[in-house]
Every structure is written in C-alpha cells, then in structure tokens.
C-alpha atoms as a PDB file:
ATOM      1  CA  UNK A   1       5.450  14.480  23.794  1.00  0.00           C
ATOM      2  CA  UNK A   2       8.424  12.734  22.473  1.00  0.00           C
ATOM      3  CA  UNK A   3       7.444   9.514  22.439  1.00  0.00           C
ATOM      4  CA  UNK A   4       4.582  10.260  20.567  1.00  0.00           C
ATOM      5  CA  UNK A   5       6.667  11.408  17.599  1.00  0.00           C
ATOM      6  CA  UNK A   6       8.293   8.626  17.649  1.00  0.00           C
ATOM      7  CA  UNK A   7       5.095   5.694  17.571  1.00  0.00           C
ATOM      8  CA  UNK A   8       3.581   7.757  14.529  1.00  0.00           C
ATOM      9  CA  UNK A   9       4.658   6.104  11.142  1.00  0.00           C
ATOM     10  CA  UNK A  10       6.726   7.785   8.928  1.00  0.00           C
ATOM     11  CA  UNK A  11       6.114   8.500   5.520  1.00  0.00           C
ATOM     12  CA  UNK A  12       9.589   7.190   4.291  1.00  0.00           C
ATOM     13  CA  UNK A  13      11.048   4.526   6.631  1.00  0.00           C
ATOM     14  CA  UNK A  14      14.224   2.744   7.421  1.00  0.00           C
ATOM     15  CA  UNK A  15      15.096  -0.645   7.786  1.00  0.00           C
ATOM     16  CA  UNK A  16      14.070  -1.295  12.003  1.00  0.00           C
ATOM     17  CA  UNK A  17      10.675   1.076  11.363  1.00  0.00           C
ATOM     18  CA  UNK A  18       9.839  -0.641   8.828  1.00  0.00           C
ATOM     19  CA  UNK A  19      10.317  -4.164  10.166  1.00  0.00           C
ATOM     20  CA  UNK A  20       8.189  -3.182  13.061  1.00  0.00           C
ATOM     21  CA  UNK A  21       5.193  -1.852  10.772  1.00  0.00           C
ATOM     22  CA  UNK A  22       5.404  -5.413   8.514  1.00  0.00           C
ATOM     23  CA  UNK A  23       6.262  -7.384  11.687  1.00  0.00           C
ATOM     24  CA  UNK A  24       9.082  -9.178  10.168  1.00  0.00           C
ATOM     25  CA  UNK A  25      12.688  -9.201  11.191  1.00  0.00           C
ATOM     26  CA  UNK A  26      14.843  -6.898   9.972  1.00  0.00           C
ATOM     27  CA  UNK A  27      17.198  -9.048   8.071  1.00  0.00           C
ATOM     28  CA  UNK A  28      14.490 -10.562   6.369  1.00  0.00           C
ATOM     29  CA  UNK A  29      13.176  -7.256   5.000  1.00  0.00           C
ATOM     30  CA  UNK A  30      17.187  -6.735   4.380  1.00  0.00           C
ATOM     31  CA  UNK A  31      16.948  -9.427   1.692  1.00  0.00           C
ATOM     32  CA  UNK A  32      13.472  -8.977   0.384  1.00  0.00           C
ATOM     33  CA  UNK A  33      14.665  -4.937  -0.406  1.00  0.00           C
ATOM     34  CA  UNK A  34      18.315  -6.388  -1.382  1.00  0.00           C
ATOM     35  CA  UNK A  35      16.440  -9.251  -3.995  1.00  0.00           C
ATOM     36  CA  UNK A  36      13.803  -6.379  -4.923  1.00  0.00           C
ATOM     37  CA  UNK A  37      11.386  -8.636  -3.778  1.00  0.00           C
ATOM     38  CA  UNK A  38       9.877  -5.380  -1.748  1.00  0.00           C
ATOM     39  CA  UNK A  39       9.530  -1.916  -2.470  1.00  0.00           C
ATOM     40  CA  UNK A  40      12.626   0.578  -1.417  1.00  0.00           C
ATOM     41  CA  UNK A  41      15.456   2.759  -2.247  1.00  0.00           C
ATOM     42  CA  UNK A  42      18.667   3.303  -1.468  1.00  0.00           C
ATOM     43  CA  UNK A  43      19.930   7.128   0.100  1.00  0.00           C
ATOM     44  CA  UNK A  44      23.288   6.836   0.269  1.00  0.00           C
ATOM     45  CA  UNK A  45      24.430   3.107   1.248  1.00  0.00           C
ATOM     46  CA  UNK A  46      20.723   2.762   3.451  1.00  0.00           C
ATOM     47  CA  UNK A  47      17.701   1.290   2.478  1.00  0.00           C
ATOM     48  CA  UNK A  48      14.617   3.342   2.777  1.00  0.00           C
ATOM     49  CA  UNK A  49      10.999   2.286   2.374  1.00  0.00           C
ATOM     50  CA  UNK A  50       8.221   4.513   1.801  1.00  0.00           C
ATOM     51  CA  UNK A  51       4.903   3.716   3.735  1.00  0.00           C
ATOM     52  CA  UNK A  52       2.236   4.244   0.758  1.00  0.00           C
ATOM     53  CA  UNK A  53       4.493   2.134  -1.671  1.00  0.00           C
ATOM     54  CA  UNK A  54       4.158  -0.520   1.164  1.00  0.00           C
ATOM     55  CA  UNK A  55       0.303  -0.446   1.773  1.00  0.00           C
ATOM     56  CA  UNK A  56      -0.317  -0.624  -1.587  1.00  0.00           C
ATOM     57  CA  UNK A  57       2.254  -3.936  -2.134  1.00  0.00           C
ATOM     58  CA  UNK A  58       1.017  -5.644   0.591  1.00  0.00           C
ATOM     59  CA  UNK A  59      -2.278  -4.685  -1.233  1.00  0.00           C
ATOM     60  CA  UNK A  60      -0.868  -6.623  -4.337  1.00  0.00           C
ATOM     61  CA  UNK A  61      -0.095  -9.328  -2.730  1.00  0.00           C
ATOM     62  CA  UNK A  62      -2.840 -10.286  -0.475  1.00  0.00           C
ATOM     63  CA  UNK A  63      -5.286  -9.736  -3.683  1.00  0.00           C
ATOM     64  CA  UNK A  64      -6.897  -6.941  -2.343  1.00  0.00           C
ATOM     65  CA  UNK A  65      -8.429  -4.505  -5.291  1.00  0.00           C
ATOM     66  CA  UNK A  66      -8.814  -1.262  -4.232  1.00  0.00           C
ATOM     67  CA  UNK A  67     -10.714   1.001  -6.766  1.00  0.00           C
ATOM     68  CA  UNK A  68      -8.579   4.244  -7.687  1.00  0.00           C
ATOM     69  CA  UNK A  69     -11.904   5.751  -9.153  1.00  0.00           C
ATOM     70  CA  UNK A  70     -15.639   5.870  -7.533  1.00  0.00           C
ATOM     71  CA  UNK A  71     -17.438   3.752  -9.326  1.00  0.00           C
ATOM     72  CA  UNK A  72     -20.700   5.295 -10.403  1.00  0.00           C
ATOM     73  CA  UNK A  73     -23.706   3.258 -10.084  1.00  0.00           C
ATOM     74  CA  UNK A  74     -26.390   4.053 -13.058  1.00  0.00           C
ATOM     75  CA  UNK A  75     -30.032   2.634 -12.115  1.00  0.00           C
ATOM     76  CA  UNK A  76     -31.321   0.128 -14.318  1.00  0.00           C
ATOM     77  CA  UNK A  77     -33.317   1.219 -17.252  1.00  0.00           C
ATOM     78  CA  UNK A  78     -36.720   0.525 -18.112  1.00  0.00           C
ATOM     79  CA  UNK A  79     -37.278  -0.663 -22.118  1.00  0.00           C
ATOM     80  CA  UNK A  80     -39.082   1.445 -24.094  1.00  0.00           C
ATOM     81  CA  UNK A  81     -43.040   0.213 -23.822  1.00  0.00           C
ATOM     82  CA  UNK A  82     -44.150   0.484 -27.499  1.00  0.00           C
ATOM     83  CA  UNK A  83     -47.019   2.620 -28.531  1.00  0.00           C
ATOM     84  CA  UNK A  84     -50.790   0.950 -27.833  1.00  0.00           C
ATOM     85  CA  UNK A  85     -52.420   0.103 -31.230  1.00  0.00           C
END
C-alpha cells in the first residue's frame, strides 16, 4: 500500500518528483525554476512546483490550445426564402 502513495503525483511537488514527471534532471529543472524559466515557488529555502501550473506550461509551450469554455456549435441557418409573387 505504500508504494502506491508514493507513484501517485502530487499536487504540489518538489524538486526530484518533479524531475521525474518532466523527465529532466534535477539540476536542470534547478535552473529553469532558479531563471523563472518554469513555474514554482519557494517554501522556505525549497523549490516547489505545482502539477496543474505544469500541465498547463508545458501546454504553452508545445502550442497546444486547450479551450477553457465548450464551444457551442449553432447549425447553419437557412436565408429567409422571399414571399412568391
């Protein structure tokens, strides 16, 4: 049961879980947070990373538009057919 816990992704991640869910090293996420390059926070002297803010950059940056609204699609309307003479 414990290792279970611990292969689910957090919601707010620190620097090794978070290099594992990007797949990059950890010192390169290090300087991407450090540069602001990335999205994170500090708590206390540690960077953190939240896992939505992270989706939704690499989102950003592989030009993927995700629609925060349904669009509606309205049928085509017919013109008006004018009277018969």
């Amino acid at each position: 049961m414990a290792g279970s816990v611990q292969t689910m992704t957090r919601e707010v991640m620190d620097i090794r879980q978070a290099s594992e869910y990007l797949g990059i090293s950890g010192d390169t996420l290090y300087r991407y947070a450090s540069e602001g390059f990335i999205p994170a926070f500090k708590l206390g002297n540690r960077w953190r990373f939240r896992k939505t803010l992270l989706d939704s950059w690499m989102d950003e940056k592989s030009g993927v538009k995700v629609a925060s609204t349904p669009i509606a699609v309205v049928p085509k309307q017919k013109k008006p057919v004018a009277r018969a003479r």
